[in-house]
Every structure is written in structure tokens, then in C-alpha cells.
Protein backbone atom coordinates (compact mmCIF):
# COMPACT_ATOMS: atom_id res chain seq x y z
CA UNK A 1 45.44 144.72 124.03
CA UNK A 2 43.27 141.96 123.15
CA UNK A 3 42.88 143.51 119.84
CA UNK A 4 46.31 144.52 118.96
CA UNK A 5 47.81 140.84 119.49
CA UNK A 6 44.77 140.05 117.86
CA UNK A 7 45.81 142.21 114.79
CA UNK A 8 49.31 141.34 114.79
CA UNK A 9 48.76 137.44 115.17
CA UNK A 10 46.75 138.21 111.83
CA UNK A 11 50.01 139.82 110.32
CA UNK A 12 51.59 137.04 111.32
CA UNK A 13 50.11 134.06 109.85
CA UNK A 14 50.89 134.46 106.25
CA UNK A 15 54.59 134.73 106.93
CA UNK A 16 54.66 131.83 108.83
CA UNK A 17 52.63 129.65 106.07
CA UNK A 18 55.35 131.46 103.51
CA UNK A 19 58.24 130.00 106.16
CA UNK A 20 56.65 126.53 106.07
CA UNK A 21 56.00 126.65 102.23
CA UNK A 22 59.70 127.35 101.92
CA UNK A 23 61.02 124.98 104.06
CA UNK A 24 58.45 122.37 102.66
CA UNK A 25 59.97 123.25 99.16
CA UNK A 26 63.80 122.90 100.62
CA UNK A 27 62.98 119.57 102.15
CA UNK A 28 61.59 118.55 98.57
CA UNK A 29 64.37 119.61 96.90
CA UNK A 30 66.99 118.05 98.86
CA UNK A 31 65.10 114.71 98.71
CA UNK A 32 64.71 114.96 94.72
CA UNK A 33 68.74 115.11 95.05
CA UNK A 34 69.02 112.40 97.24
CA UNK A 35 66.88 110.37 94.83
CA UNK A 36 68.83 111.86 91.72
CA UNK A 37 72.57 110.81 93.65
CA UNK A 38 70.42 107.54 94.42
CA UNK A 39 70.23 106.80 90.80
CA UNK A 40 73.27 107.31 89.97
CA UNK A 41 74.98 105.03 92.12
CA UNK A 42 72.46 102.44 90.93
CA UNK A 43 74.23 103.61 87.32
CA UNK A 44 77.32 103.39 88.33
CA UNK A 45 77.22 100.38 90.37
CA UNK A 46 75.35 98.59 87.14
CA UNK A 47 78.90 100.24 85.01
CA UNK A 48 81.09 98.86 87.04
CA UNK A 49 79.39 95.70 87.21
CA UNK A 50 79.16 95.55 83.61
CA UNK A 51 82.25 96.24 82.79
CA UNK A 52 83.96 93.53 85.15
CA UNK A 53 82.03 91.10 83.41
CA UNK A 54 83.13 91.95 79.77
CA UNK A 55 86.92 92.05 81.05
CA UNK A 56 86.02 88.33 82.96
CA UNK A 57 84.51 87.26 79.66
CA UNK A 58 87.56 87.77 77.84
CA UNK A 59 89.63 86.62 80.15
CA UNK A 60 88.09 83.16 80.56
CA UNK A 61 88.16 83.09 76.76
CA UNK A 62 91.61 83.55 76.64
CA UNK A 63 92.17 80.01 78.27
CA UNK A 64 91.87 78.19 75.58
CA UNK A 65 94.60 80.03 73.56
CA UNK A 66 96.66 80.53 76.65
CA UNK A 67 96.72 76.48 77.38
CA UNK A 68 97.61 75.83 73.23
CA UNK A 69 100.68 77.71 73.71
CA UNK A 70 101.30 76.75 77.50
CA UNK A 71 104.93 75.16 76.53
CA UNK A 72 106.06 78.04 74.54
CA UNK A 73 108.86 79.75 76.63
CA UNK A 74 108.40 83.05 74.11
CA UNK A 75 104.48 83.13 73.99
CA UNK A 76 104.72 82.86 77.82
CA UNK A 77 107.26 85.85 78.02
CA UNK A 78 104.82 87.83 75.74
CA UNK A 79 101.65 86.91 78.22
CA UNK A 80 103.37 87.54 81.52
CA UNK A 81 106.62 89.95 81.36
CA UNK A 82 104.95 92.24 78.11
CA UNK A 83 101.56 93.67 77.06
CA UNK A 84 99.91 91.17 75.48
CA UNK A 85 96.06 91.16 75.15
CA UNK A 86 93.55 89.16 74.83
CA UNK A 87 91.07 89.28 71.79
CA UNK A 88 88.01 88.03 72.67
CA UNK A 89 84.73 90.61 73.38
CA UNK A 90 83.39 90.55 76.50
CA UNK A 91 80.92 92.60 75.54
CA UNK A 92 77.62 90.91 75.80
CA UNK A 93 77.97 89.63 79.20
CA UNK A 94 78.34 93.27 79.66
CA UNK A 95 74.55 93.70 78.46
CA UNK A 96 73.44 90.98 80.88
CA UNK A 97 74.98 92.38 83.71
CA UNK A 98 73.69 96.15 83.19
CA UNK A 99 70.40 94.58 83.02
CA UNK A 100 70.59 92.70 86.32
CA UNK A 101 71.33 96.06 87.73
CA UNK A 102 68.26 97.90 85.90
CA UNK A 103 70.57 99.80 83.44
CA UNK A 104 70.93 99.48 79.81
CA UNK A 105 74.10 99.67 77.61
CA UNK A 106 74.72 102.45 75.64
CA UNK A 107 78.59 101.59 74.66
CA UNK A 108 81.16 99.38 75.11
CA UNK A 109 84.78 99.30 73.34
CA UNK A 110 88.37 98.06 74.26
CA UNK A 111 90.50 100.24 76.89
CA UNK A 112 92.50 102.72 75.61
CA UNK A 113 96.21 102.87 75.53
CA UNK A 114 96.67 99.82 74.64
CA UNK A 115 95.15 98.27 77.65
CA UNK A 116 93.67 94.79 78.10
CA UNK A 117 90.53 95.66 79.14
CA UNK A 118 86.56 97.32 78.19
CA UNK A 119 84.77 100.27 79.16
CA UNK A 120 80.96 100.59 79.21
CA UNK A 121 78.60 103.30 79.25
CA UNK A 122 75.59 102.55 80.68
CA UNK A 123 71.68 104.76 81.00
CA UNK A 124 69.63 104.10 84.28
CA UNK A 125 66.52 102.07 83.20
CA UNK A 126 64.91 104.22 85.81
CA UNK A 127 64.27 107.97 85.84
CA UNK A 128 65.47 110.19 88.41
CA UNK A 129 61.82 110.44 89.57
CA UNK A 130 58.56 113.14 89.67
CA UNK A 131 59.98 115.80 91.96
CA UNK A 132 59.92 119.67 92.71
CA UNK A 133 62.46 119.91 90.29
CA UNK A 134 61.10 120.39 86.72
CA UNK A 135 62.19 117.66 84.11
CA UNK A 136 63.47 115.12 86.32
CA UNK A 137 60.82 112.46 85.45
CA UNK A 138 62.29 112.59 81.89
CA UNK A 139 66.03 112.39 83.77
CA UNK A 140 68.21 109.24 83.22
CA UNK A 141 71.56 108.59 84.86
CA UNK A 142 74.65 108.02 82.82
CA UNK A 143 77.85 107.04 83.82
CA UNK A 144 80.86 104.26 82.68
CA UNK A 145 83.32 102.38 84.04
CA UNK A 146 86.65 100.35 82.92
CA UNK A 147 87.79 97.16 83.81
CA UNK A 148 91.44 95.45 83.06
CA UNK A 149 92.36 92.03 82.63
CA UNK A 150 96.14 92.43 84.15
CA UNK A 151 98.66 89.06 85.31
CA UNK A 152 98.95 88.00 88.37
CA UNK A 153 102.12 86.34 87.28
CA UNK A 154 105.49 86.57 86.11
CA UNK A 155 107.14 83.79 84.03
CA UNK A 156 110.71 82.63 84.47
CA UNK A 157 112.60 81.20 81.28
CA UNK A 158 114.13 77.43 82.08
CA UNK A 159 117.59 78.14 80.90
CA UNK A 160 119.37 74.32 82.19
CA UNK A 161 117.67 72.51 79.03
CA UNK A 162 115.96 74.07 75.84
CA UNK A 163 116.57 70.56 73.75
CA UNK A 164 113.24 67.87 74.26
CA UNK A 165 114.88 64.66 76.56
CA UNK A 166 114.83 61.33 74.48
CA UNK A 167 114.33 59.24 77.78
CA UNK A 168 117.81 57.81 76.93
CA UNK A 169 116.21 54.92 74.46
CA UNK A 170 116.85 56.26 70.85
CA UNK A 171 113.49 54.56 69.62
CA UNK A 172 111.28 56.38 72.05
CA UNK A 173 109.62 59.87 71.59
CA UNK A 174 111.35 62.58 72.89
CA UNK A 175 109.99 63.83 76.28
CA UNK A 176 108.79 67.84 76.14
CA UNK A 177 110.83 69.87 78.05
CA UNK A 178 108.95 72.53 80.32
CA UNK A 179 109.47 75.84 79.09
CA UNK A 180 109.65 77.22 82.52
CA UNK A 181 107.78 78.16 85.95
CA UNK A 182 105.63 80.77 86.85
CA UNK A 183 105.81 82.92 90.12
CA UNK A 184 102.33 84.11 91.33
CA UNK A 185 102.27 86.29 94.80
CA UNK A 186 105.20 84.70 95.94
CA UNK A 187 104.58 81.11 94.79
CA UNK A 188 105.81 79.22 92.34
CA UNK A 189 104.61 77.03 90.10
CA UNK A 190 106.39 74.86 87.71
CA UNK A 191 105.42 73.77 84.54
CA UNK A 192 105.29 70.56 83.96
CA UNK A 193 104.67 69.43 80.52
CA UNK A 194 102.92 66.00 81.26
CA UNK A 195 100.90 67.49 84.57
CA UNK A 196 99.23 70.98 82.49
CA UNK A 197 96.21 70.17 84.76
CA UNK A 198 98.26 70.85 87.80
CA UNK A 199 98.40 75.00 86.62
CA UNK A 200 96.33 77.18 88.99
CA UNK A 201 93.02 78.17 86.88
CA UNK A 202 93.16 81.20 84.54
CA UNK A 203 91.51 83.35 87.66
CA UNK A 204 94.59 82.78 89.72
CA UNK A 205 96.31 83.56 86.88
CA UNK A 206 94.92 86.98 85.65
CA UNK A 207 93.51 89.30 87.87
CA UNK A 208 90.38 91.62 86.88
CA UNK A 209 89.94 95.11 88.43
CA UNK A 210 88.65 98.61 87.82
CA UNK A 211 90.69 101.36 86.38
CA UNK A 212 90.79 104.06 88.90
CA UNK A 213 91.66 106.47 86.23
């Protein structure tokens, strides 16, 4: 008996160093993809964060146009109640922010249809790592993302008094007239003419998200 288990414990041993081999090889190759899906969040999270930035950029750039034509009633219609957008590139704080999230550009261009907005491709810095997997140290994630520039706002005409007031004294300058107010979540702000410091900041104004599609 001795020599039978013997025998069969023999017979036995290379399967079980094939069943360990095999599940040492599964265990490999489900960590190489948990490395590889690693890697490409890290992309996509360095996409998204790059392309937030370049829709920011623009935004903040926009100010200065934005507060130049603050008092026209038309412009304002255009900016709040149409599709107007903005031209300034975001792009290269795009760059910076891909980098801070070890990626590295490999496009960026204005939304499509017509949209306010950028989206940027980005290329892991990093490989997907040395695994069981052949090829994956030469492996790079790539992914994009889009971000809009959209308004928070809506603008509402003043329709009492288009004409400047002349403060009543014929010599004096006439007074500008505000053009009208602007309703943001549920507040309103009016636009006063003499107080253009008192609008909320071009943040409050214009809001900057993903595109889910």
C-alpha cells in the first residue's frame, strides 16, 4: 500500500505544479489588467482635467470682451439667450494640466456642433507596465474628453427706457441707461451702468462642465 500511494502521490505532483502554474498565470493576468484599467483612468482623469482647463481658459478670456460690451442690450441677448462663443484657445493650459497628471497632449480643437467648448486627446506618459501579457511595456493609454463653457444666466431686455437720462440739466452728460438685468439660478442681478463692479465674476456667470456625450 505504501508503495501504491507512493506511486500515485508521484502521478500526482506534476498536475498539481501545472494547477499552480495556471493559477499563478491567471492571477498575473488579471493584475496586468488591473494595472492596464489603472492607467487608463490616470488617462482619462489627466483628459478630463485637461480639457476643463482649456474651456476655463477661454472662458476667463472672454471677460474682457464680455465687460466692453456689458451695456449692450443686443450683445447681451447674443451671450445669454443665443449661441454665442467665445474665441479665445484654451489650449495650452490644456498642455499644463495633462502634464500635472503624467499625460501628454496629442490633440486639442474646438467642440463640435457649434459648441463653446475643446476636446483633448491625451497619451499616458506611463506604459501599461512589464506583465504576462506580451507588448504591454510598449502600451500607452489614450483617451479624450470635452469640456463646454455654457451660461449660467439669462438676460432680460429693460424695455421702460432705451433713451440715455440727461439728469434733467441740459448742459450735463447724459447718464447711461442700463441695458437690462440678468437672472442667474433664481437671482437677479441688475445692471447698473455706474456700479459694473457690482456684476458677479465671469465664474458665476458661465458655468464649465464635461460633455457627457
Amino acid at each position: 500500500m505504501t508503495m501504491v500511494s507512493r506511486h500515485e502521490a508521484g502521478q500526482a505532483a506534476p498536475l498539481y505544479i501545472t494547477a499552480v502554474a495556471g493559477l499563478l498565470f491567471l492571477a498575473l493576468a488579471f493584475f496586468a489588467f488591473g494595472q492596464a484599467d489603472v492607467t487608463r483612468n490616470g488617462a482619462q482623469s489627466a483628459a478630463d482635467a485637461a480639457a476643463l482647463a482649456a474651456a476655463r481658459e477661454s472662458r476667463d478670456q472672454f471677460e474682457v470682451g464680455f465687460l466692453a460690451n456689458v451695456l449692450d442690450p443686443g450683445y447681451l441677448e447674443d451671450v445669454f439667450n443665443g449661441d454665442v462663443i467665445g474665441t479665445a484657445n484654451g489650449c495650452t493650459a490644456a498642455a499644463y494640466y495633462a502634464g500635472q497628471n503624467k499625460a501628454d497632449v496629442q490633440g486639442c480643437h474646438w467642440a463640435t456642433s457649434g459648441r463653446w467648448g475643446f476636446t483633448v486627446e491625451v497619451k499616458s506618459q506611463e506604459s501599461m507596465g512589464t506583465s504576462v501579457i506580451e507588448g504591454t511595456d510598449k502600451e500607452h493609454a489614450t483617451t479624450k474628453a470635452t469640456a463646454l463653457v455654457e451660461p449660467r444666466c439669462s438676460f432680460e431686455r429693460n424695455t421702460q427706457d432705451d433713451k440715455p437720462d440727461d439728469g434733467g440739466d441740459g448742459g450735463a452728460p447724459p447718464k447711461p441707461v442700463s441695458p437690462g438685468e440678468l437672472v442667474c439660478d433664481g437671482v437677479t442681478w441688475d445692471i447698473d451702468p455706474e456700479n459694473l463692479k457690482l456684476l458677479p465674476d465671469i465664474a458665476d456667470l458661465f458655468t464649465v462642465r464635461l460633455a457627457e456625450d
